[in-house]
PDB file of N, CA and C in Angstrom:
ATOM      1  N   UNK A   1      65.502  68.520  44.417  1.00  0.00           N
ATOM      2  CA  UNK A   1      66.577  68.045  43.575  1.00  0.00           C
ATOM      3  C   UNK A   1      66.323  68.353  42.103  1.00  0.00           C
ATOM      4  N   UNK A   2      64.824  68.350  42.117  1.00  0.00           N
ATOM      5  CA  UNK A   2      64.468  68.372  40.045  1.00  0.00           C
ATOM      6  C   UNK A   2      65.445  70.232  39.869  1.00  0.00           C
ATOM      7  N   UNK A   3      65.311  70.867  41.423  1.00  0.00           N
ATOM      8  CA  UNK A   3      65.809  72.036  40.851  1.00  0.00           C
ATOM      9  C   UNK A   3      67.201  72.685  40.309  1.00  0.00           C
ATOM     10  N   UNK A   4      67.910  71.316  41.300  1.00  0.00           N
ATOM     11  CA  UNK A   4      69.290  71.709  40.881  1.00  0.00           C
ATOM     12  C   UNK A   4      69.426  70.784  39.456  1.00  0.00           C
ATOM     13  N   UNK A   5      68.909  70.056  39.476  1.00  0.00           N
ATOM     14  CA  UNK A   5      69.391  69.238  37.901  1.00  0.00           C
ATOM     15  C   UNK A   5      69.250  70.365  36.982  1.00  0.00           C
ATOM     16  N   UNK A   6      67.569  71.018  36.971  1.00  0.00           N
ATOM     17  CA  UNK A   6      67.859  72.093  36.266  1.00  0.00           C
ATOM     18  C   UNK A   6      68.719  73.201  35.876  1.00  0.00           C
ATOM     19  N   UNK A   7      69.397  73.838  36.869  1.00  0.00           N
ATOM     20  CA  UNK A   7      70.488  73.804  36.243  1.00  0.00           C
ATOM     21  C   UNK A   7      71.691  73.571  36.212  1.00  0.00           C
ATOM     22  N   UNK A   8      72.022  72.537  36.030  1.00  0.00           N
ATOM     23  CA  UNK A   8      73.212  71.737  35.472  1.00  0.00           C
ATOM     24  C   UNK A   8      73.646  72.275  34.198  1.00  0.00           C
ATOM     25  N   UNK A   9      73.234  72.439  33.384  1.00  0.00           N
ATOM     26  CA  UNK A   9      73.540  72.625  32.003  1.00  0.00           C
ATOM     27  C   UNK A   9      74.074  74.380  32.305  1.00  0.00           C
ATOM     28  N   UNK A  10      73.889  74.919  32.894  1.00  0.00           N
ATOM     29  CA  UNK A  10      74.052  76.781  33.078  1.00  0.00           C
ATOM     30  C   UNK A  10      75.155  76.922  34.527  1.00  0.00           C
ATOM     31  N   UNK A  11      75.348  76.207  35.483  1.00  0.00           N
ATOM     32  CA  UNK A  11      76.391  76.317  36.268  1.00  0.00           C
ATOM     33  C   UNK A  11      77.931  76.214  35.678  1.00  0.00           C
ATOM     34  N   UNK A  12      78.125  75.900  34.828  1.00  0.00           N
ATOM     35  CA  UNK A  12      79.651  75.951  34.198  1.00  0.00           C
ATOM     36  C   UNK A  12      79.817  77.681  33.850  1.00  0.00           C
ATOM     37  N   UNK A  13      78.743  78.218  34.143  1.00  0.00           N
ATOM     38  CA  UNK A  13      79.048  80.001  33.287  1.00  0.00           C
ATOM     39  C   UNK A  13      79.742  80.915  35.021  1.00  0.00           C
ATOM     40  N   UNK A  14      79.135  80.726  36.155  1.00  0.00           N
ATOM     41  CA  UNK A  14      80.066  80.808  37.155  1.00  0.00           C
ATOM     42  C   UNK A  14      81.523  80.638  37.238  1.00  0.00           C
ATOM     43  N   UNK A  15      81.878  79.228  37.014  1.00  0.00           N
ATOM     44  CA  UNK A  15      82.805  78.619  37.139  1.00  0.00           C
ATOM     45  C   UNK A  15      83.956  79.668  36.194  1.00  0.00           C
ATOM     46  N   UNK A  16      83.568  79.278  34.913  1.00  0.00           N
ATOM     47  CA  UNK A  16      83.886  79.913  33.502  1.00  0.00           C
ATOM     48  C   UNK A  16      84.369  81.002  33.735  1.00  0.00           C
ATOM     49  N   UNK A  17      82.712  81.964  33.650  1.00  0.00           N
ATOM     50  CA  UNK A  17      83.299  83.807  33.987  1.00  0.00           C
ATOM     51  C   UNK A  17      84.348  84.052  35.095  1.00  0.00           C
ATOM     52  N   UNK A  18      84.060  83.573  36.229  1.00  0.00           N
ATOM     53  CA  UNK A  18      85.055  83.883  37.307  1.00  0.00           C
ATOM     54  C   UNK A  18      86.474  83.991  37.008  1.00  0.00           C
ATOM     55  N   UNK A  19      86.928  82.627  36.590  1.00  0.00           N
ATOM     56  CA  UNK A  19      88.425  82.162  35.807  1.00  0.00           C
ATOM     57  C   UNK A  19      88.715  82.823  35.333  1.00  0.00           C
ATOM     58  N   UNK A  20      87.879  83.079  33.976  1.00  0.00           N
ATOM     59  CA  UNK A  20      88.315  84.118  32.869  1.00  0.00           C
ATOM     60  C   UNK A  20      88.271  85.458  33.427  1.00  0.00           C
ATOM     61  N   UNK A  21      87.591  86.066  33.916  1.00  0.00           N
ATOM     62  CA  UNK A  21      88.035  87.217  34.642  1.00  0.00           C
ATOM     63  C   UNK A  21      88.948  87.663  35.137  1.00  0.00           C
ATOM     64  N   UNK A  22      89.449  86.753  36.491  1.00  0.00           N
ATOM     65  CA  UNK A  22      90.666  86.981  37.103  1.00  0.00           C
ATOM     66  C   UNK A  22      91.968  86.550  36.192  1.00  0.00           C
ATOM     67  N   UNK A  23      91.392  85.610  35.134  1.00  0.00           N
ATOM     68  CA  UNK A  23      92.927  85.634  34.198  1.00  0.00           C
ATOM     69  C   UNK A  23      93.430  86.630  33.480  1.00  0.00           C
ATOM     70  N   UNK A  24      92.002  87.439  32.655  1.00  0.00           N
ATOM     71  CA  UNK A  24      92.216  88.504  31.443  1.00  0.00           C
ATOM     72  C   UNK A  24      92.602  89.964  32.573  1.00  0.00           C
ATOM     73  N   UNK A  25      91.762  90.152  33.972  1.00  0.00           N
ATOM     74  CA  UNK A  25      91.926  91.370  35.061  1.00  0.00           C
ATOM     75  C   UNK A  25      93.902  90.896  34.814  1.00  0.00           C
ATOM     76  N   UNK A  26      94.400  89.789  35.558  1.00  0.00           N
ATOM     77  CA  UNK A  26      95.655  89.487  36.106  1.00  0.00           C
ATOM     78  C   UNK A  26      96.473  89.962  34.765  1.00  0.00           C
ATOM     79  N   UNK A  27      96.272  89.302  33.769  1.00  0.00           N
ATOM     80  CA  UNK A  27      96.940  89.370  32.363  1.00  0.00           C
ATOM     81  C   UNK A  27      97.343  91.079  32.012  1.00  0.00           C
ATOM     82  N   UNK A  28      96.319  91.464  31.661  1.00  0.00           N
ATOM     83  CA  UNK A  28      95.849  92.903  31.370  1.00  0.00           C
ATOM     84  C   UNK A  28      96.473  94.090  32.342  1.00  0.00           C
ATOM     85  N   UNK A  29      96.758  93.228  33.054  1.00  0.00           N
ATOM     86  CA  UNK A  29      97.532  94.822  34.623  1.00  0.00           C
ATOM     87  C   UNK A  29      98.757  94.754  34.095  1.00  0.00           C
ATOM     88  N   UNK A  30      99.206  93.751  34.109  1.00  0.00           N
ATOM     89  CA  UNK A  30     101.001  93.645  33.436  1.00  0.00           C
ATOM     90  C   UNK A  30     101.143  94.194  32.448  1.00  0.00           C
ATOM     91  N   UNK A  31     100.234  94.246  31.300  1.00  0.00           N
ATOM     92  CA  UNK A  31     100.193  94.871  30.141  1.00  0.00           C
ATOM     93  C   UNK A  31     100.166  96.736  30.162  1.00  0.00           C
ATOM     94  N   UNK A  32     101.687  97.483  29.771  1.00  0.00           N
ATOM     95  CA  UNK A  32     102.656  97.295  29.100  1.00  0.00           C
ATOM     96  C   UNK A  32     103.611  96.676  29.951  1.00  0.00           C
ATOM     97  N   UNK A  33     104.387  95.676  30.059  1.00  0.00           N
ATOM     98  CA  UNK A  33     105.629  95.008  30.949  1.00  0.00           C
ATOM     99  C   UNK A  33     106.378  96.016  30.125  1.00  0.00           C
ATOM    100  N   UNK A  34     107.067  96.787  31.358  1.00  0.00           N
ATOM    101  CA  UNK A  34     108.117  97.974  31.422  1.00  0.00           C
ATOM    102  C   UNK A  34     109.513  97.054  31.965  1.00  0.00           C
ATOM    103  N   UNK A  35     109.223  96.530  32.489  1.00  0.00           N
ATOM    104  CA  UNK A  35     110.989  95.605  32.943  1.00  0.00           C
ATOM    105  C   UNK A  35     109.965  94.511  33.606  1.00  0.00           C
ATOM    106  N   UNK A  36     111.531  93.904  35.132  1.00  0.00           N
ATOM    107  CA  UNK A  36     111.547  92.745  35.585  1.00  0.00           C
ATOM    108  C   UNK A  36     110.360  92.860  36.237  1.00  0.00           C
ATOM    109  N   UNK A  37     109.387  91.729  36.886  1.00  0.00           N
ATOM    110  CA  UNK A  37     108.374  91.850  37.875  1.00  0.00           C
ATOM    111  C   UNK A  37     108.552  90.806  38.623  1.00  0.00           C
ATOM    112  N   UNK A  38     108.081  90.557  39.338  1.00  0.00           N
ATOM    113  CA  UNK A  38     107.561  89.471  40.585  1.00  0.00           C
ATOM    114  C   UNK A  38     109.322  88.777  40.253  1.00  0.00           C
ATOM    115  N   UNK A  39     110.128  88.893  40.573  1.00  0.00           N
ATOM    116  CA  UNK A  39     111.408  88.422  40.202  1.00  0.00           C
ATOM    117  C   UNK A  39     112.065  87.375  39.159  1.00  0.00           C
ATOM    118  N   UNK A  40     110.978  87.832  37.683  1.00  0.00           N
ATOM    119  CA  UNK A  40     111.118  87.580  36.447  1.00  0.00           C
ATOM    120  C   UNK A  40     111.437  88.016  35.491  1.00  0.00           C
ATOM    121  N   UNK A  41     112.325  87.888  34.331  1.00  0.00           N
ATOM    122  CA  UNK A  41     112.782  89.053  33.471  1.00  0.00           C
ATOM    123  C   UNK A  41     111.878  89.496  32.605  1.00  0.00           C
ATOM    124  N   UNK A  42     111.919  90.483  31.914  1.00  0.00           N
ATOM    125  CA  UNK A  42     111.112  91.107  31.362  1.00  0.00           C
ATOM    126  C   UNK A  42     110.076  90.032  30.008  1.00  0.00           C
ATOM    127  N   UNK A  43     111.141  89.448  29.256  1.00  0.00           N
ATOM    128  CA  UNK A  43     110.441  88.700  28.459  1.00  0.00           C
ATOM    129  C   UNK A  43     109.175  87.417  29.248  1.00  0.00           C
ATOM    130  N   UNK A  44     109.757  86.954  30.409  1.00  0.00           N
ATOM    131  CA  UNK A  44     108.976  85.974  31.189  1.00  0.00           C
ATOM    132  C   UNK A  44     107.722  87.053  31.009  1.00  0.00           C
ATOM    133  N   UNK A  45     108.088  87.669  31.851  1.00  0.00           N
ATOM    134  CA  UNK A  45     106.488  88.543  32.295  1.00  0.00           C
ATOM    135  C   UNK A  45     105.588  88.698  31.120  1.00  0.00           C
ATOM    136  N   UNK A  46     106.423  89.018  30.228  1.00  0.00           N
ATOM    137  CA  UNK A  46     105.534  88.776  28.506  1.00  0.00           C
ATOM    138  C   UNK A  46     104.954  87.740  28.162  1.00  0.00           C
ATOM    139  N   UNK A  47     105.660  86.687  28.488  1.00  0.00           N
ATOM    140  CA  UNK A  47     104.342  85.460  28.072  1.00  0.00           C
ATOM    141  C   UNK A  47     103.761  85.215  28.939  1.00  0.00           C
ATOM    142  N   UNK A  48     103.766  85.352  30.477  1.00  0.00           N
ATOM    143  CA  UNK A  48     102.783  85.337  31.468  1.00  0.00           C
ATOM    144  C   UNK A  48     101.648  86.343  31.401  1.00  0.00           C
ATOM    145  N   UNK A  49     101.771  87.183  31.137  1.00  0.00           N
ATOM    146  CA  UNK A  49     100.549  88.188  30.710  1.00  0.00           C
ATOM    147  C   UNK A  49      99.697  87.904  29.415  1.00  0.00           C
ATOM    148  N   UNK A  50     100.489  87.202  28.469  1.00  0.00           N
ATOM    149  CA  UNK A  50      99.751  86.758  27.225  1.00  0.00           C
ATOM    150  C   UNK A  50      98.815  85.890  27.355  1.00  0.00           C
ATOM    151  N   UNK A  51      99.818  84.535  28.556  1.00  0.00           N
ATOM    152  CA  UNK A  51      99.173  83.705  29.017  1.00  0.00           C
ATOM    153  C   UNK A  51      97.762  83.518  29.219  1.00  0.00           C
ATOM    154  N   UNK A  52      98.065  84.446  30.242  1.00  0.00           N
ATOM    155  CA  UNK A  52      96.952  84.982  30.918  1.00  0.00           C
ATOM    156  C   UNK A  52      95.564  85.262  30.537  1.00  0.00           C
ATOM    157  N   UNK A  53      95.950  86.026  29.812  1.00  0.00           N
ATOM    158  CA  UNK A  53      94.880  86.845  28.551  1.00  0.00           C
ATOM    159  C   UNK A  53      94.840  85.951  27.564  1.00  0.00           C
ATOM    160  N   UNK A  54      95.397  84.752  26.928  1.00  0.00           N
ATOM    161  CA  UNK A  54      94.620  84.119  26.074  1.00  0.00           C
ATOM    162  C   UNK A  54      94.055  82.849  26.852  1.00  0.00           C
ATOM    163  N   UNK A  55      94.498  82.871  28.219  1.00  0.00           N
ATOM    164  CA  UNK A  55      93.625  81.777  28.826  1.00  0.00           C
ATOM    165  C   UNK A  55      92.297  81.965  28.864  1.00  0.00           C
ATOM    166  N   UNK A  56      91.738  83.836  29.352  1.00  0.00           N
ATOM    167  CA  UNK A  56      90.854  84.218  29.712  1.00  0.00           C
ATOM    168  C   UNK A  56      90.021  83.940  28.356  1.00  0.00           C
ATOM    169  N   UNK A  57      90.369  84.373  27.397  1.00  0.00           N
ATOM    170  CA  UNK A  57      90.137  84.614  25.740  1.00  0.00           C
ATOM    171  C   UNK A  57      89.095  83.181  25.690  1.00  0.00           C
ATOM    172  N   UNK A  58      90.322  82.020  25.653  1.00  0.00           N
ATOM    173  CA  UNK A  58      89.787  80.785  25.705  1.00  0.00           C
ATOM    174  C   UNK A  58      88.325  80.349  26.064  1.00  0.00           C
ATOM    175  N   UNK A  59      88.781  80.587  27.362  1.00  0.00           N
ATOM    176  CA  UNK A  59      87.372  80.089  28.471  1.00  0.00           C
ATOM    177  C   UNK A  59      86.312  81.190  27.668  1.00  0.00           C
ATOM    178  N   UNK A  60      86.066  81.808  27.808  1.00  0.00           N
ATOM    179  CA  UNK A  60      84.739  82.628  27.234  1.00  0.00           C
ATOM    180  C   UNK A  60      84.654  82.350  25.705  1.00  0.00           C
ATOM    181  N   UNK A  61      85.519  82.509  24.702  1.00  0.00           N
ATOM    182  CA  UNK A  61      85.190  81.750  23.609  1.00  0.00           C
ATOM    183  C   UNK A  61      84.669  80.699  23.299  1.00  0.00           C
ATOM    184  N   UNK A  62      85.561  79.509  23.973  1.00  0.00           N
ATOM    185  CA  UNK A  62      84.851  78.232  24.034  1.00  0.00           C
ATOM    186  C   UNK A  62      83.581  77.747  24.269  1.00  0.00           C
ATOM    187  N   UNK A  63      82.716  78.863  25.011  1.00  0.00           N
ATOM    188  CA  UNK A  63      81.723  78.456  25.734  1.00  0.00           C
ATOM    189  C   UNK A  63      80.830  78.738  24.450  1.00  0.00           C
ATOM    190  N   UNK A  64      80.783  79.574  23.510  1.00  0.00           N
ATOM    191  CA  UNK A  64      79.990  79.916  22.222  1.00  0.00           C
ATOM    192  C   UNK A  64      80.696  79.265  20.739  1.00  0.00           C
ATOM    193  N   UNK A  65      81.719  78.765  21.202  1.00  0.00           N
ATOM    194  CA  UNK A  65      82.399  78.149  19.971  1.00  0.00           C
ATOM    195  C   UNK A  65      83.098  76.583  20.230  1.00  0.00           C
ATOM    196  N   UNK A  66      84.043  76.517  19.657  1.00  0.00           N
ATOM    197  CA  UNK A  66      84.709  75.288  19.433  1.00  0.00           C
ATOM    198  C   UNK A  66      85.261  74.566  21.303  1.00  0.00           C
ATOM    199  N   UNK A  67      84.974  73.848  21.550  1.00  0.00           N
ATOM    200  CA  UNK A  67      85.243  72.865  22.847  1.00  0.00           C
ATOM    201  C   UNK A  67      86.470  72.823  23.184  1.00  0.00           C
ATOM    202  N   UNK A  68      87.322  73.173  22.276  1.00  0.00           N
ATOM    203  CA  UNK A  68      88.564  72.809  22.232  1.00  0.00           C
ATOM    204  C   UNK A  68      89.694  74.201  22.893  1.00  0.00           C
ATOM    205  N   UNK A  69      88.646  75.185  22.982  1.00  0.00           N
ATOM    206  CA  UNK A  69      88.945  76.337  23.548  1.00  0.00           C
ATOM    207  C   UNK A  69      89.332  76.497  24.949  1.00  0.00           C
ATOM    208  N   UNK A  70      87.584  75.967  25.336  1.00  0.00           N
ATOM    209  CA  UNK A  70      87.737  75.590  26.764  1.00  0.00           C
ATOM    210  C   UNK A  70      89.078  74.842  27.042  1.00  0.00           C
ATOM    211  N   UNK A  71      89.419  73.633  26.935  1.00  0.00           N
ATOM    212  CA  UNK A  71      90.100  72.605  27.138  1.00  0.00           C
ATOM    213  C   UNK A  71      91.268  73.147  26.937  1.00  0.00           C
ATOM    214  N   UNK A  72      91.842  74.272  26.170  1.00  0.00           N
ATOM    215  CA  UNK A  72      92.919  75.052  25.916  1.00  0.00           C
ATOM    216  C   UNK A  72      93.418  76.492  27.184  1.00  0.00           C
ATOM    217  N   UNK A  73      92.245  76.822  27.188  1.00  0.00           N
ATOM    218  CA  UNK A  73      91.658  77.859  28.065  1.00  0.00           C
ATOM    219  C   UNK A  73      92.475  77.096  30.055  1.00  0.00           C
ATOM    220  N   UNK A  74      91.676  76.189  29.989  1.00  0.00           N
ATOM    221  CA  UNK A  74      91.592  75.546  31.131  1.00  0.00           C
ATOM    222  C   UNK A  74      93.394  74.854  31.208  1.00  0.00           C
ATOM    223  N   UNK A  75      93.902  73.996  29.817  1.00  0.00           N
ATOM    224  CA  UNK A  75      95.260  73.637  30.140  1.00  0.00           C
ATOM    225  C   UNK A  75      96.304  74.944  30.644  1.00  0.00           C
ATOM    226  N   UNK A  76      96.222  76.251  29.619  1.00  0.00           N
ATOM    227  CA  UNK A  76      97.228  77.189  30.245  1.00  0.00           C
ATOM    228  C   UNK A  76      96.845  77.440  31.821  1.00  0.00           C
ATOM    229  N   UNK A  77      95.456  77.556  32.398  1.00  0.00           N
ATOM    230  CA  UNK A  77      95.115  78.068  33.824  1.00  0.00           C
ATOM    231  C   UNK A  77      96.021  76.911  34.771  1.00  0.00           C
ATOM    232  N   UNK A  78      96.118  75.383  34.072  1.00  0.00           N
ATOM    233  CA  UNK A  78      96.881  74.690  34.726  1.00  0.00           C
ATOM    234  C   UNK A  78      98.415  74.741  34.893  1.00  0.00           C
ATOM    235  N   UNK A  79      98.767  75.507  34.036  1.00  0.00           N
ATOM    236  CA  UNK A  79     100.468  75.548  33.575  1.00  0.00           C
ATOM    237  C   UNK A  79     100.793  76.729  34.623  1.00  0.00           C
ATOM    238  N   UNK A  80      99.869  77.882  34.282  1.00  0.00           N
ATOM    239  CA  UNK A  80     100.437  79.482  34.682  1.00  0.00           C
ATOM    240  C   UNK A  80     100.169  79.357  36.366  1.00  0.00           C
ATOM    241  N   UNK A  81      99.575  78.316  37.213  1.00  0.00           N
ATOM    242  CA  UNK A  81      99.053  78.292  38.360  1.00  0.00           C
ATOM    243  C   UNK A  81     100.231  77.108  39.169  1.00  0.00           C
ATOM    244  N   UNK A  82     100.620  76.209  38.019  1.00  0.00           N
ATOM    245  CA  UNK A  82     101.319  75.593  38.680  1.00  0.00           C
ATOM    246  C   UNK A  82     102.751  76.135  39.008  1.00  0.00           C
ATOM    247  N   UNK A  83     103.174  77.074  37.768  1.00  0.00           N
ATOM    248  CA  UNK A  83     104.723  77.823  38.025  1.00  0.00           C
ATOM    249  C   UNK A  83     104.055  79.149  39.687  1.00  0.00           C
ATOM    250  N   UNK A  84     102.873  79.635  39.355  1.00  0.00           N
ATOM    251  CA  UNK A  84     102.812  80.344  40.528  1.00  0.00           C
ATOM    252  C   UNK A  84     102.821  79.742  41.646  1.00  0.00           C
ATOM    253  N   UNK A  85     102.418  78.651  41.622  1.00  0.00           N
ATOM    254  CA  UNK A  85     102.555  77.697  43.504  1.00  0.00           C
ATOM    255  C   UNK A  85     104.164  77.260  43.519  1.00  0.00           C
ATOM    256  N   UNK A  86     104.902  76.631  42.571  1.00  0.00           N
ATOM    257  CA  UNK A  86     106.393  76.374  42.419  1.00  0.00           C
ATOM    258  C   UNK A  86     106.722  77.506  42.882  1.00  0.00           C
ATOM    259  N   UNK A  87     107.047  79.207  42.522  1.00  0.00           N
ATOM    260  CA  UNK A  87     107.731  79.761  42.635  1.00  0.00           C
ATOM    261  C   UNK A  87     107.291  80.483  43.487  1.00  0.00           C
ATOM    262  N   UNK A  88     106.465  80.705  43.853  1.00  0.00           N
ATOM    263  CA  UNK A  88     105.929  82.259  45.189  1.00  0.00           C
ATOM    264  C   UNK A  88     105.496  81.295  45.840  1.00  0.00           C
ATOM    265  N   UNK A  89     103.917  80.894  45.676  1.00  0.00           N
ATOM    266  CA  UNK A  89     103.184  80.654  46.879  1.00  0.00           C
ATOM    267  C   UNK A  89     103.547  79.300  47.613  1.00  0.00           C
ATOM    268  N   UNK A  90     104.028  78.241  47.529  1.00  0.00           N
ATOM    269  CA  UNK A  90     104.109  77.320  48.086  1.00  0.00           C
ATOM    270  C   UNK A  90     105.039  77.179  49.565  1.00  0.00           C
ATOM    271  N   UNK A  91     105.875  78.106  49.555  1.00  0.00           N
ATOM    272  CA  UNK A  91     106.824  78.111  50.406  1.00  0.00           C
ATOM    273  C   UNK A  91     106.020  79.244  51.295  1.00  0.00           C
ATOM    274  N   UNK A  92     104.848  79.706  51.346  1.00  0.00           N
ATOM    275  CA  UNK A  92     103.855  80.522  52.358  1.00  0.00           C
ATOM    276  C   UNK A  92     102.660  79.295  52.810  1.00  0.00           C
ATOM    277  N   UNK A  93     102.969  78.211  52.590  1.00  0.00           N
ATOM    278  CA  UNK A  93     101.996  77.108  52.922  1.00  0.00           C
ATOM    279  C   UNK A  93     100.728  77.326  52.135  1.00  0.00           C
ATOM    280  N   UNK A  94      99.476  76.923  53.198  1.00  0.00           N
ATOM    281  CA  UNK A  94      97.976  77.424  52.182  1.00  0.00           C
ATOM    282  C   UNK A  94      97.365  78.193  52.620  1.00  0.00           C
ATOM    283  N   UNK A  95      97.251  78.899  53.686  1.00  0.00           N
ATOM    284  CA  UNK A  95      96.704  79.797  54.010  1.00  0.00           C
ATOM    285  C   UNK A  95      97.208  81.474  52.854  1.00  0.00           C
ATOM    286  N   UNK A  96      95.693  81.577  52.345  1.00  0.00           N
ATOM    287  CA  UNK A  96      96.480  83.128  51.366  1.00  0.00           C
ATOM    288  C   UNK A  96      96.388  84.436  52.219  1.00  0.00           C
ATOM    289  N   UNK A  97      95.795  83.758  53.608  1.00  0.00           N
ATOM    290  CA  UNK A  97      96.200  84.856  54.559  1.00  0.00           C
ATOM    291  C   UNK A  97      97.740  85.437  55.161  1.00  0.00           C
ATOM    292  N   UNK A  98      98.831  84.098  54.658  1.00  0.00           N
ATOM    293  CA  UNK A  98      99.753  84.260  54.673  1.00  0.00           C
ATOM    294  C   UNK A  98     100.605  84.436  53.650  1.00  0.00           C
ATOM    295  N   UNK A  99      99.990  84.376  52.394  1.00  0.00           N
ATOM    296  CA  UNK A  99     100.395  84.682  51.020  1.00  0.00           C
ATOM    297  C   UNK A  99     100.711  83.361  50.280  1.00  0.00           C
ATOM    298  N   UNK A 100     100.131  81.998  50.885  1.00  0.00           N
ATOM    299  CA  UNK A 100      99.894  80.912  51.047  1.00  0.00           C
ATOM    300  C   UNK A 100      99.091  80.884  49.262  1.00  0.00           C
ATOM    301  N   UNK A 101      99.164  79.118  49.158  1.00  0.00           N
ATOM    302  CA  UNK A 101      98.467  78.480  47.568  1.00  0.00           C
ATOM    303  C   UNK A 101      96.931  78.214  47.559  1.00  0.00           C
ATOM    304  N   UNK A 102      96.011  78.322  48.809  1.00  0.00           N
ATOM    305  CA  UNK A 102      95.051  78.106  48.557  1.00  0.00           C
ATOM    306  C   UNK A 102      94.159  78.564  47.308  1.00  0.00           C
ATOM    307  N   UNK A 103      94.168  80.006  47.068  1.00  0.00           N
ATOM    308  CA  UNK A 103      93.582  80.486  45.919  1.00  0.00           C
ATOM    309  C   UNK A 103      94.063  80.403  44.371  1.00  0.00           C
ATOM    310  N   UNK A 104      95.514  80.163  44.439  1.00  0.00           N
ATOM    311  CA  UNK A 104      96.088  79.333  43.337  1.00  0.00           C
ATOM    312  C   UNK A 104      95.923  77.856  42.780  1.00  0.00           C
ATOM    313  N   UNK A 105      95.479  77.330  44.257  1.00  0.00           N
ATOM    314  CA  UNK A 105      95.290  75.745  44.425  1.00  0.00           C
ATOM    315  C   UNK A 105      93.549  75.232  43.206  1.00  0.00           C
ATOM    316  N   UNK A 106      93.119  76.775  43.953  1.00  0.00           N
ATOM    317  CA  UNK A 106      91.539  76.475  43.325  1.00  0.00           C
ATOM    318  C   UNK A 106      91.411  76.815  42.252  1.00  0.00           C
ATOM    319  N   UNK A 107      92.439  77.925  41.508  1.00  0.00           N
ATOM    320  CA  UNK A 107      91.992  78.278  40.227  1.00  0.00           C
ATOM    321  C   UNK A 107      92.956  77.032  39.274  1.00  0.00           C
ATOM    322  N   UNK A 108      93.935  76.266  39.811  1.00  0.00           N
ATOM    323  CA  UNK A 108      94.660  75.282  38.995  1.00  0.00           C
ATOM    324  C   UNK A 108      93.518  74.020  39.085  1.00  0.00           C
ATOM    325  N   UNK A 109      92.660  73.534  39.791  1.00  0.00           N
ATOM    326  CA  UNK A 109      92.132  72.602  40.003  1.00  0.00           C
ATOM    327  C   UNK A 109      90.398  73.309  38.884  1.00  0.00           C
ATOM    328  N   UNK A 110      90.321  74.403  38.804  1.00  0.00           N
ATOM    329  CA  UNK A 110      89.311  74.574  38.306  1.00  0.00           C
ATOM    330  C   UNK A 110      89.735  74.545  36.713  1.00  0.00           C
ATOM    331  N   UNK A 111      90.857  75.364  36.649  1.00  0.00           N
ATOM    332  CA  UNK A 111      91.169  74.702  35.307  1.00  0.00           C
ATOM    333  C   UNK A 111      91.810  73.187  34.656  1.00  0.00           C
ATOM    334  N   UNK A 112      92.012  73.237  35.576  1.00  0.00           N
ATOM    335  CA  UNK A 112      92.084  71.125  35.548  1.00  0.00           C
ATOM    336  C   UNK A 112      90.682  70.810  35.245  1.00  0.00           C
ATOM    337  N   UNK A 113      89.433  70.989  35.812  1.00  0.00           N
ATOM    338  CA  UNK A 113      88.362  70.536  35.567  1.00  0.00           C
ATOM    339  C   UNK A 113      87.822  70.888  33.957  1.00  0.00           C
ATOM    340  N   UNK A 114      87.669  72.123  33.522  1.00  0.00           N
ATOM    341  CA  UNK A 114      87.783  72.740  32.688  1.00  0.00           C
ATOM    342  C   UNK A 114      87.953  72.033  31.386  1.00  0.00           C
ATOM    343  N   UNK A 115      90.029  71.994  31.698  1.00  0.00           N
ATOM    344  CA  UNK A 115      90.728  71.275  30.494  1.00  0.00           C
ATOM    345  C   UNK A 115      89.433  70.021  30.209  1.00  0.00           C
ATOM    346  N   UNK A 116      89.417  69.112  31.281  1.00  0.00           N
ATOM    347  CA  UNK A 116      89.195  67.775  31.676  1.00  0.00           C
ATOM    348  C   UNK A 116      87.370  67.679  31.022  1.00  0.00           C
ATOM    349  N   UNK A 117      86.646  68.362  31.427  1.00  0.00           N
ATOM    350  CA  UNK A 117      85.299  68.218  30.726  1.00  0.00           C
ATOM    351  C   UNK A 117      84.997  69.485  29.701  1.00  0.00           C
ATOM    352  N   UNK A 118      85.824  69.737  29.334  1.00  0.00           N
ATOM    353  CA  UNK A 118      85.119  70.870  28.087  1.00  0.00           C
ATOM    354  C   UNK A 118      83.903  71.783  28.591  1.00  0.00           C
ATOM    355  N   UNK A 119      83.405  71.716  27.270  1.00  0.00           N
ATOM    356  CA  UNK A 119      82.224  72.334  27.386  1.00  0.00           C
ATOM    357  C   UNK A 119      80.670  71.185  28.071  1.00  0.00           C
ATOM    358  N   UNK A 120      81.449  69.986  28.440  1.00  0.00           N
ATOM    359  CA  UNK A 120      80.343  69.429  29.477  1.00  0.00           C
ATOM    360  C   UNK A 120      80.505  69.503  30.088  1.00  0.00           C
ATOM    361  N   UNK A 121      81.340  70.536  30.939  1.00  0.00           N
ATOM    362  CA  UNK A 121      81.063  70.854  32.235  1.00  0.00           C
ATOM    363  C   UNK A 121      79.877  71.550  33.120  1.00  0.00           C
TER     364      UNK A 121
END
């Protein structure tokens, strides 16, 4: 057990990088939005990609700077995850073998955690 306490303080960089990855990868593909996508108009797709990318921004900033990043970082992962389970995935149940919310489920709940403990996570 003394080993996992140890690190406690360094397991939030998993959590962290992962998020931010798949937010700034997700963000960054849309980028240039040429028209409508996923059956959104062009301007939507513009702040969902911004989203995206300043969620990612967030989370990795925060972790070397101001707390308040994270907690910023982590609220958009909660916003941009919850319109994706509302509008696509929820009506595929949870299986994302069926195009289902499970993997949406985990990145909204991780940025729930996120928002929720800062940088003591």
């Amino acid at each position: 057990m003394n080993f996992l306490s140890s690190l406690s303080p360094h397991v939030h960089w998993g959590l962290r990088l992962s998020l931010a990855a798949t937010f700034l990868y997700h963000g960054a593909t849309k980028m240039p939005v040429e028209g409508p996508m996923m059956g959104m108009p062009t301007a939507m797709v513009w702040m969902l990609a911004i989203a995206e990318v300043a969620a990612g921004v967030c989370l990795l900033a925060g972790a070397f700077g101001k707390e308040m990043l994270t907690r910023v970082g982590g609220l958009i992962v909660v916003v941009v995850m919850v319109g994706a389970i509302a509008m696509v995935h929820a009506k595929n149940g949870f299986s994302v073998m069926n195009g289902g919310m499970e993997f949406q489920l985990l990145m909204l709940v991780s940025g729930l955690y996120l928002a929720a403990k800062g940088n003591d996570a």
